[in-house]
N, C-alpha and C. Protein backbone atom coordinates (compact mmCIF):
# COMPACT_ATOMS: atom_id res chain seq x y z
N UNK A 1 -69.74 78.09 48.82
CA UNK A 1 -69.09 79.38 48.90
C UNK A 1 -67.77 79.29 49.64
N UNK A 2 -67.56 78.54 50.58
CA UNK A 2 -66.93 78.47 51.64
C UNK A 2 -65.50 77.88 50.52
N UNK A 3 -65.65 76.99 50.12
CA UNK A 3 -64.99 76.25 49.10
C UNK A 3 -64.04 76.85 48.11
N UNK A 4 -65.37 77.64 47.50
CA UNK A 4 -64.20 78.59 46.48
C UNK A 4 -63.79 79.73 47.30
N UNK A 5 -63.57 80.33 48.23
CA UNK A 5 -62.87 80.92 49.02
C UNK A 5 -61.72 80.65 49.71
N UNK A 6 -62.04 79.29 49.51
CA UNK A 6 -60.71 77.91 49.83
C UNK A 6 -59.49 78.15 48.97
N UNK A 7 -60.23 77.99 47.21
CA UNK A 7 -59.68 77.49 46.36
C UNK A 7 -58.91 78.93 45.49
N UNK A 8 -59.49 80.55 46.03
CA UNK A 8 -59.23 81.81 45.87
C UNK A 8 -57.64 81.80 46.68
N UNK A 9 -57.95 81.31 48.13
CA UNK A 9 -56.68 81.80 48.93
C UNK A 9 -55.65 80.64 48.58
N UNK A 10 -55.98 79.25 48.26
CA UNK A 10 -54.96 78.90 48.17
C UNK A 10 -54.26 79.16 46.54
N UNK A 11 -54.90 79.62 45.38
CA UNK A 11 -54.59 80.20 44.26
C UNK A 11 -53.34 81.33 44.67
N UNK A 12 -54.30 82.26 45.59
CA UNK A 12 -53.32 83.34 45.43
C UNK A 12 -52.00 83.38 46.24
N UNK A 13 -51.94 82.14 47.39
CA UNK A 13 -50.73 81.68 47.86
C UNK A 13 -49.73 80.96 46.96
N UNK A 14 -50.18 80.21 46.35
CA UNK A 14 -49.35 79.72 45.35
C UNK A 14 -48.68 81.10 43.99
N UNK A 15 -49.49 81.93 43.67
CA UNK A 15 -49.00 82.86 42.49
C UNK A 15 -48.03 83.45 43.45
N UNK A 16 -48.29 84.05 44.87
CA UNK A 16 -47.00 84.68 45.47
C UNK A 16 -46.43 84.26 45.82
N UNK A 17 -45.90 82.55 45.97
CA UNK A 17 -44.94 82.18 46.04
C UNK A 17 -44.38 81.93 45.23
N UNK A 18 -44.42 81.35 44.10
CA UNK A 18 -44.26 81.51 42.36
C UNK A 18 -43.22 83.05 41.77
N UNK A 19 -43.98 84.34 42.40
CA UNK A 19 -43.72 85.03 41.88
C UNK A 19 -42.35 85.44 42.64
N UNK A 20 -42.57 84.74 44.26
CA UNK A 20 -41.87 85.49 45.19
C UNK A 20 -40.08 84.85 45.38
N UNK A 21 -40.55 83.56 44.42
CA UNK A 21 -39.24 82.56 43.86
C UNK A 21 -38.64 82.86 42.97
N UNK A 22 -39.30 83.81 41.39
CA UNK A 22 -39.04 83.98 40.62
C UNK A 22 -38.04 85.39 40.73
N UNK A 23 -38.60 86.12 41.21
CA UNK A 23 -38.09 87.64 41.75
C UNK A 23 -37.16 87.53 42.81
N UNK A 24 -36.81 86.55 43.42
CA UNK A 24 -35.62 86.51 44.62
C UNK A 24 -34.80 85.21 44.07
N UNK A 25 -34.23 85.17 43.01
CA UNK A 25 -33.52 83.57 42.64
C UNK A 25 -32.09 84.31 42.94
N UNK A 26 -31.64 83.51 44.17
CA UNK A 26 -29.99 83.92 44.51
C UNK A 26 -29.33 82.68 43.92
N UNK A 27 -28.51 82.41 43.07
CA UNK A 27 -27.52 81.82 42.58
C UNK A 27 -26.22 81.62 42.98
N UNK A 28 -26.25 82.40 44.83
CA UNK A 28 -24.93 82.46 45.46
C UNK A 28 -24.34 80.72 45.72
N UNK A 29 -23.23 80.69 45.47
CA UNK A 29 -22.71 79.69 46.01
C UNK A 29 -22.06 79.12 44.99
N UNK A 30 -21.27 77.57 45.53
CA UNK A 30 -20.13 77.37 44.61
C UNK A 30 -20.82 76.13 43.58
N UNK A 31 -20.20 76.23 42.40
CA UNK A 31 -21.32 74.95 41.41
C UNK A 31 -19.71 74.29 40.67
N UNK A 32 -19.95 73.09 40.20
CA UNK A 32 -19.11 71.98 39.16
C UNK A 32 -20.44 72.08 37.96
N UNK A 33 -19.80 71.99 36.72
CA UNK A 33 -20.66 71.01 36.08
C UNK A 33 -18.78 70.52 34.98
N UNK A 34 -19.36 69.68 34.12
CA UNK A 34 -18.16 68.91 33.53
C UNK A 34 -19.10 68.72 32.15
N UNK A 35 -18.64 68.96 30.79
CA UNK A 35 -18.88 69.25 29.60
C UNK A 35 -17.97 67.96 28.91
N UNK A 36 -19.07 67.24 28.44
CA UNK A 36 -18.42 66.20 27.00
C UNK A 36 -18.44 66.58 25.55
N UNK A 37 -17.91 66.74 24.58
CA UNK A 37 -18.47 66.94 23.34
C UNK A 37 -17.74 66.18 22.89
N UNK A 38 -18.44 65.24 21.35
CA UNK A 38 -17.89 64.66 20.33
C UNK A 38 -18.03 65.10 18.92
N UNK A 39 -17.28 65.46 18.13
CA UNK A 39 -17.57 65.40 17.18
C UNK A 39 -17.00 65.00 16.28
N UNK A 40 -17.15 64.19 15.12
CA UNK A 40 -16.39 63.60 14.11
C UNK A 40 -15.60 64.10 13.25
N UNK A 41 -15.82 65.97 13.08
CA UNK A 41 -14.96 66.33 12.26
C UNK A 41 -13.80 66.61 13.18
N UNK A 42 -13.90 67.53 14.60
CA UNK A 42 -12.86 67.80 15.31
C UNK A 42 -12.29 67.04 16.45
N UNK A 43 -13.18 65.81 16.93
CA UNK A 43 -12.40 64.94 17.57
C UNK A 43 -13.29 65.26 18.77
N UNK A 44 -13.05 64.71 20.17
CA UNK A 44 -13.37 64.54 21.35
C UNK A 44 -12.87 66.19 22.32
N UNK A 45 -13.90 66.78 22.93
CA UNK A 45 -13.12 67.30 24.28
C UNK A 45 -13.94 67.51 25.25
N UNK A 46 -13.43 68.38 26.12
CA UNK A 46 -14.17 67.80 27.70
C UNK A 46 -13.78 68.89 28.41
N UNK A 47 -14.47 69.89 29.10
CA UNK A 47 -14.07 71.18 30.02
C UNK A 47 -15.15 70.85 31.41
N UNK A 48 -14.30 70.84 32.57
CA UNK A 48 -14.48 70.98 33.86
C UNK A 48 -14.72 72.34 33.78
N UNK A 49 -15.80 72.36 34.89
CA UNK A 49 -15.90 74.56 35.01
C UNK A 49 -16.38 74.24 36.33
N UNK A 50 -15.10 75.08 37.14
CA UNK A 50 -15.52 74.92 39.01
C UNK A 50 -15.73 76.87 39.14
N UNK A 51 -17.17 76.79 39.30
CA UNK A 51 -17.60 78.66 39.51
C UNK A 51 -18.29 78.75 40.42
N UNK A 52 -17.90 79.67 41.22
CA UNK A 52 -18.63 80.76 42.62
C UNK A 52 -19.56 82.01 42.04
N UNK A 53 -21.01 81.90 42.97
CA UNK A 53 -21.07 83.00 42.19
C UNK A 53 -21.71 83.28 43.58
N UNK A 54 -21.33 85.09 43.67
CA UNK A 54 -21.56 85.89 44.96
C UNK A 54 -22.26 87.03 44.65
N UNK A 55 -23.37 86.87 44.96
CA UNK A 55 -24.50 87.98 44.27
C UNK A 55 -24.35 88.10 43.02
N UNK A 56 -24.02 89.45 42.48
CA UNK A 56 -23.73 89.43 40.97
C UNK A 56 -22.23 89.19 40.75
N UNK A 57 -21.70 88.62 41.49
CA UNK A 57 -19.78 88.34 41.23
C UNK A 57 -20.00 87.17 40.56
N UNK A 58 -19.07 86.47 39.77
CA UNK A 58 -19.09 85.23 38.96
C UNK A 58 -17.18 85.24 38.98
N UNK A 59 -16.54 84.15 39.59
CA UNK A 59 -15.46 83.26 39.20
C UNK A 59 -15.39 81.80 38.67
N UNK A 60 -14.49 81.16 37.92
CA UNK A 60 -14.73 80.11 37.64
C UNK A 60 -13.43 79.69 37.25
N UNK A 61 -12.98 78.78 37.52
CA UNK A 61 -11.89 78.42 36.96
C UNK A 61 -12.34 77.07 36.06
N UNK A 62 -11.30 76.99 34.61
CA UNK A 62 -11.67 75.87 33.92
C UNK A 62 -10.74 74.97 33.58
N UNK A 63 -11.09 73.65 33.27
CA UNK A 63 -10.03 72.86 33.05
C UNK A 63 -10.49 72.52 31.58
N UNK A 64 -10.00 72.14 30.52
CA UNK A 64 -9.94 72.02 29.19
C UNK A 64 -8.83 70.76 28.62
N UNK A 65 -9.63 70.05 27.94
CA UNK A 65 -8.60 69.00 27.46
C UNK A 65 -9.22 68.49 25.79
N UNK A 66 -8.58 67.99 25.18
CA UNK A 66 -9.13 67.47 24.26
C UNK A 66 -8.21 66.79 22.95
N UNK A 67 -8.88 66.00 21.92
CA UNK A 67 -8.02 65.47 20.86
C UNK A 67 -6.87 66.12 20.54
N UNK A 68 -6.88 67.43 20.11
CA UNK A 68 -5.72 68.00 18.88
C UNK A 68 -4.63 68.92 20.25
N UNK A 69 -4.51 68.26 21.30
CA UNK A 69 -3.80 69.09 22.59
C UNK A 69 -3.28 68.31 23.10
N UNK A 70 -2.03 68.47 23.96
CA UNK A 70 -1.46 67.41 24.91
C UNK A 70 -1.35 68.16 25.92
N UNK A 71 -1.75 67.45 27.03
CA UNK A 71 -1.88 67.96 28.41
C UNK A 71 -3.09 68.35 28.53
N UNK A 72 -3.46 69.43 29.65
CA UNK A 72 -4.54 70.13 30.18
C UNK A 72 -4.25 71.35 29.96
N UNK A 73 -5.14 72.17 29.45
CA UNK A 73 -5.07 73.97 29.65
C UNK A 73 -6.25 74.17 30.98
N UNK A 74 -5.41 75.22 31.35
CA UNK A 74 -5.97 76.22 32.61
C UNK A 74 -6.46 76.79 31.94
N UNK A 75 -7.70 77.87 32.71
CA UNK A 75 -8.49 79.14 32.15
C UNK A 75 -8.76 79.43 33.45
N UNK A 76 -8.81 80.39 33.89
CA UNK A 76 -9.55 81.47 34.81
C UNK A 76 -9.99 82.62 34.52
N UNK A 77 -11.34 82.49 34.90
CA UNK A 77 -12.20 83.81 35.01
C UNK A 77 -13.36 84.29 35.74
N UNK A 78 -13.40 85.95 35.76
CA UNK A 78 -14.31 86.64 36.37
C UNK A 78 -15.39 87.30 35.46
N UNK A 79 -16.24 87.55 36.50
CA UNK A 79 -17.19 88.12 35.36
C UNK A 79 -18.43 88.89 36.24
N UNK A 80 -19.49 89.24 36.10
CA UNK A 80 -20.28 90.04 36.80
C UNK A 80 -21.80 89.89 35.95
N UNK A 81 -22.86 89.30 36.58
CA UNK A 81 -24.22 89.34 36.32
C UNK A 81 -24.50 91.19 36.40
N UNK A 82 -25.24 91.67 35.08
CA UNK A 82 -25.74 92.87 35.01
C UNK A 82 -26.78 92.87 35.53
N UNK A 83 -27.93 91.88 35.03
CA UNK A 83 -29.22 91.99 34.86
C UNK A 83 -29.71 90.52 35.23
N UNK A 84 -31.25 91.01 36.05
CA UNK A 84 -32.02 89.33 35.87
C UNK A 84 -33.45 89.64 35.58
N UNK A 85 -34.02 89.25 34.36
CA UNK A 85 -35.14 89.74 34.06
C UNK A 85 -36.00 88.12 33.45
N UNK A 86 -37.25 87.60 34.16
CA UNK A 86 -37.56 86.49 34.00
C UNK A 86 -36.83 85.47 33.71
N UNK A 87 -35.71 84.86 34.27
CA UNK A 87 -35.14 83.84 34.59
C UNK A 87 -33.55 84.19 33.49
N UNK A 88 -33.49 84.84 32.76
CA UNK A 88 -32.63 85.43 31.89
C UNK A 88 -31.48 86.42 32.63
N UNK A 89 -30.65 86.00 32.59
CA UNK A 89 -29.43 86.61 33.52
C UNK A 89 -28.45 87.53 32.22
N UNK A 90 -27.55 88.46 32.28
CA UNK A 90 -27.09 89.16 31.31
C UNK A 90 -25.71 89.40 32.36
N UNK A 91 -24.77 88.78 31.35
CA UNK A 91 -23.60 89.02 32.16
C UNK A 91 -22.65 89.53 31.59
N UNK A 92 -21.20 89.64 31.74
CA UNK A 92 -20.02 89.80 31.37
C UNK A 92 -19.05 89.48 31.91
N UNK A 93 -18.09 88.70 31.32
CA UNK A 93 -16.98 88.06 31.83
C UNK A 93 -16.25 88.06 31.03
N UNK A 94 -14.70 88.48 31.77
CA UNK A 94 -13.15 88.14 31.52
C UNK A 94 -12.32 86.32 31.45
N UNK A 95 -11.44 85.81 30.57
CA UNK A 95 -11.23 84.74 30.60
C UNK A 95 -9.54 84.71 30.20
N UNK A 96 -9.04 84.01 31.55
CA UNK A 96 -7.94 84.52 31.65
C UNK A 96 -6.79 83.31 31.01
N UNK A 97 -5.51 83.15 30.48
CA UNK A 97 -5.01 81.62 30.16
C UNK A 97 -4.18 81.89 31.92
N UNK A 98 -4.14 80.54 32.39
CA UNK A 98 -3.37 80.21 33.47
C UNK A 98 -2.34 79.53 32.92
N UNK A 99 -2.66 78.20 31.80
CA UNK A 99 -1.90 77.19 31.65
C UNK A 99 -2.31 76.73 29.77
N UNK A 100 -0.98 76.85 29.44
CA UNK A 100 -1.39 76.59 27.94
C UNK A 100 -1.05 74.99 27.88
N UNK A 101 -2.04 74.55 27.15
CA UNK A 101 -1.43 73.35 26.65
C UNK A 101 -0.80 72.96 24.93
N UNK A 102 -0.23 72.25 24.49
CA UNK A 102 0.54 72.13 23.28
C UNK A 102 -0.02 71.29 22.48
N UNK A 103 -0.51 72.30 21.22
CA UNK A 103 -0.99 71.77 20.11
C UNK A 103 -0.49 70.94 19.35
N UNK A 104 -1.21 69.16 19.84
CA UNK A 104 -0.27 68.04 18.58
C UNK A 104 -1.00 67.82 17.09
N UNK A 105 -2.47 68.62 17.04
CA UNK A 105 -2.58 68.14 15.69
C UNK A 105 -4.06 69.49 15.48
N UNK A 106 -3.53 70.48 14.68
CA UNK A 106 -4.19 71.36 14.27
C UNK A 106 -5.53 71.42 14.32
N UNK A 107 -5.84 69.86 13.38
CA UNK A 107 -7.38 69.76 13.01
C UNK A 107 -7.74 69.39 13.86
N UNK A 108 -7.53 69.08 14.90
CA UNK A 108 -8.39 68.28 16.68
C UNK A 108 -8.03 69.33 16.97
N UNK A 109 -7.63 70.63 17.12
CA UNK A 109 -7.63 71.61 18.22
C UNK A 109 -8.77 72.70 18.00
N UNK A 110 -9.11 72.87 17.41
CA UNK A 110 -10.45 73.77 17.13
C UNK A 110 -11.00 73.97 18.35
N UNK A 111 -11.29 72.92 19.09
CA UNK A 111 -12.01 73.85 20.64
C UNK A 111 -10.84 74.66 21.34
N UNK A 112 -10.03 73.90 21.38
CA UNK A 112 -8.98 74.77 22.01
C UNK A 112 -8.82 76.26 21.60
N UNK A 113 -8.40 76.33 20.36
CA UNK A 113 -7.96 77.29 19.99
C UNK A 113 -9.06 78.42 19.63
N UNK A 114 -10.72 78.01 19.96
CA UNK A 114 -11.62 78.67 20.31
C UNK A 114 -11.47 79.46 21.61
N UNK A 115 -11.24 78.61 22.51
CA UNK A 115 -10.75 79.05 23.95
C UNK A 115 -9.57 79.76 24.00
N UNK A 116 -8.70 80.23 23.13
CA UNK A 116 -7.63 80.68 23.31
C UNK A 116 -8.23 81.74 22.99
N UNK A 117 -8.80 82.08 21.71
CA UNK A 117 -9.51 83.36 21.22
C UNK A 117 -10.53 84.03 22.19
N UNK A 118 -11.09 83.28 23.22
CA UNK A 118 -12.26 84.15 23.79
C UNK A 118 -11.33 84.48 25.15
N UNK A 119 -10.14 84.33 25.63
CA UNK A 119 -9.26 84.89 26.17
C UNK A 119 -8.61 85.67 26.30
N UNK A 120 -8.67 86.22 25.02
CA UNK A 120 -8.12 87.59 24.58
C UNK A 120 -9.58 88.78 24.05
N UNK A 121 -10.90 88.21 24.46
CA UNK A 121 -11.62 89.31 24.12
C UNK A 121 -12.77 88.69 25.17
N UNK A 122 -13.33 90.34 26.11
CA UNK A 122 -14.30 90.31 26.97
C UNK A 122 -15.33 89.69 26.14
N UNK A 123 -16.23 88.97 27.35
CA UNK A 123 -17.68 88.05 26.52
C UNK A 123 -18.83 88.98 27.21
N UNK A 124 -20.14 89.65 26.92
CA UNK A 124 -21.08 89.27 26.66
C UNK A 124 -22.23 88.56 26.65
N UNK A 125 -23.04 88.18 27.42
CA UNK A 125 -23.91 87.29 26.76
C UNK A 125 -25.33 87.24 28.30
N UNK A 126 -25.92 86.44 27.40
CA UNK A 126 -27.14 85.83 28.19
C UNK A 126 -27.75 84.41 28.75
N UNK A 127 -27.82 84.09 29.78
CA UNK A 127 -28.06 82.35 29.86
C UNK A 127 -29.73 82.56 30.68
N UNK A 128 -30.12 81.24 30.33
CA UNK A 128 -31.82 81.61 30.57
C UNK A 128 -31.83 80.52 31.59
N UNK A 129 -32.37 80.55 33.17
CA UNK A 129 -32.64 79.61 33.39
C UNK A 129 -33.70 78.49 33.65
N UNK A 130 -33.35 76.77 33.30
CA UNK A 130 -34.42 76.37 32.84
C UNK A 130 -35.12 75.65 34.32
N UNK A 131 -34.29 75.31 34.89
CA UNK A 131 -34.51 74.73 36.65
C UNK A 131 -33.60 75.14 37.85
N UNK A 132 -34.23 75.53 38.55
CA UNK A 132 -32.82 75.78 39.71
C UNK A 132 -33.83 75.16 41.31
N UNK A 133 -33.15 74.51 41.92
CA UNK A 133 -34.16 74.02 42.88
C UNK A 133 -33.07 74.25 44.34
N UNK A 134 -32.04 75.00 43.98
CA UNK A 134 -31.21 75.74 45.43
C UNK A 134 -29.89 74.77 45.57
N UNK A 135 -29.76 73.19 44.73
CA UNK A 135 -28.60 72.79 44.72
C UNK A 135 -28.36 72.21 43.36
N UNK A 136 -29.01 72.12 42.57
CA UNK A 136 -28.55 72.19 40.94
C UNK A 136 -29.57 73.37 40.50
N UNK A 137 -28.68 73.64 39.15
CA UNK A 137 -29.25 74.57 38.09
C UNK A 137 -29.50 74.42 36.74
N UNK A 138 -29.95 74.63 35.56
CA UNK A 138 -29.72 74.08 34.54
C UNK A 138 -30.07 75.29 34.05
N UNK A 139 -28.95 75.38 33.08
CA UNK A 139 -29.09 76.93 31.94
C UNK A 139 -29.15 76.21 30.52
N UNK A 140 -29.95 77.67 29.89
CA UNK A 140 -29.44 77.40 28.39
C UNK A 140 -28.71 78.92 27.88
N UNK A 141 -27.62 78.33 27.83
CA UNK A 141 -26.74 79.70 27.06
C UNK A 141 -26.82 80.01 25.91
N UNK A 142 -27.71 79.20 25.28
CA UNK A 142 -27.60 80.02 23.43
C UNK A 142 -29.31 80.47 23.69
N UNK A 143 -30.02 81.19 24.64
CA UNK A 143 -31.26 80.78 24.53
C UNK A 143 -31.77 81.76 22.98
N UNK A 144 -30.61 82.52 22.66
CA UNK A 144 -31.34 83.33 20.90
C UNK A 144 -30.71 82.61 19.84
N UNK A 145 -30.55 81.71 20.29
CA UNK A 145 -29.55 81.05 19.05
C UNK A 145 -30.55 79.44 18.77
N UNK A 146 -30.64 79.02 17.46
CA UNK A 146 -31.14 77.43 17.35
C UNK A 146 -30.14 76.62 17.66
N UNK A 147 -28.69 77.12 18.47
CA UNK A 147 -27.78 75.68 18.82
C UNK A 147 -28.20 75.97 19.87
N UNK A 148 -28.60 74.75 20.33
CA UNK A 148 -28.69 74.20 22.06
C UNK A 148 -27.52 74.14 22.92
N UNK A 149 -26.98 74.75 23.80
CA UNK A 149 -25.71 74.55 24.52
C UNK A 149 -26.84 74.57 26.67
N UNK A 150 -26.79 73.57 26.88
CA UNK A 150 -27.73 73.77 27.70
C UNK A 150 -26.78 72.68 28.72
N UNK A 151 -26.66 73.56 29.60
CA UNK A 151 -25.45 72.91 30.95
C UNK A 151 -26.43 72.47 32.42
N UNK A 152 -25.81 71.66 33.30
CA UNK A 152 -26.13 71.25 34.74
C UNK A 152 -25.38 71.57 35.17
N UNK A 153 -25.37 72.19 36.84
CA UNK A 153 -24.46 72.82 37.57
C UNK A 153 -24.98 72.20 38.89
N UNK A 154 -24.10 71.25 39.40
CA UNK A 154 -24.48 71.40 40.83
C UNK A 154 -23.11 71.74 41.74
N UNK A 155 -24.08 72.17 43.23
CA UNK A 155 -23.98 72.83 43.79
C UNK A 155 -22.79 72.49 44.86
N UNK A 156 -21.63 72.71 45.34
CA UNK A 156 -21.03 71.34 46.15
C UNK A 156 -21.19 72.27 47.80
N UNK A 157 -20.96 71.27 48.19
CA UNK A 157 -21.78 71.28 49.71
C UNK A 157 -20.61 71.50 51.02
């Protein structure tokens, strides 16, 4: 008897701490992660994203480079967490150009000139998260979508 009274309290210590992690996930503080993509039709690129996030505040500034571009483009932006409902965050963010860079070959610029377009229109969206242990994080931002876009963020100190 004694035993499963053991095995009752330490059950229900564990569900409230579980629950008590899940319901208090602060995401404050400053994160890097750095993005590779290849692809054969549009070529190579690569975005640095250095973001603060302060309760529901979100900044980030980005760095962007890639095949069909010369130089580096700037991006800066803000944005604001609405909602956090089982690990699913709902936000909105502004994306600002700081620094354009110059298009040397049309067909390699496609990411770019993706990024130029979501600069000129507020985003939307939802990222789910899949681990956060207080100094990395790992999201998946398409979590309604079958493309996987699933990032690491750690935390700098």
């Amino acid at each position: 008897m004694s035993s499963f009274l053991l095995l009752l309290a330490s059950l229900s210590i564990y569900v409230i701490s579980v629950f008590y992690n899940v319901c208090h996930t602060d995401l404050s503080g400053s994160y890097n992660s750095t993005i590779h993509s290849y692809d054969p039709q549009i070529g190579y690129w690569k975005e640095t994203l250095s973001m603060t996030v302060k309760k529901q505040a979100i900044h980030y500034r980005m760095f962007f480079e890639s095949d069909g571009i010369e130089g580096i483009a700037l991006f800066d932006g803000e944005g604001k967490i609405i909602s956090h409902v089982n690990d699913t965050y709902t936000y909105n963010t502004t994306l600002n150009i700081v620094h354009e860079a110059k298009i040397s070959s049309l067909h390699h610029s496609q990411p770019y000139t993706n990024m130029l377009f979501n600069a000129q229109h507020d985003k939307a969206g939802q990222f789910k998260i899949i681990y956060y242990d207080g100094e990395i994080f790992i999201n998946d931002l398409s979590s309604r979508t079958s493309d996987y876009s699933i990032f690491l963020f750690s935390k700098n100190n």
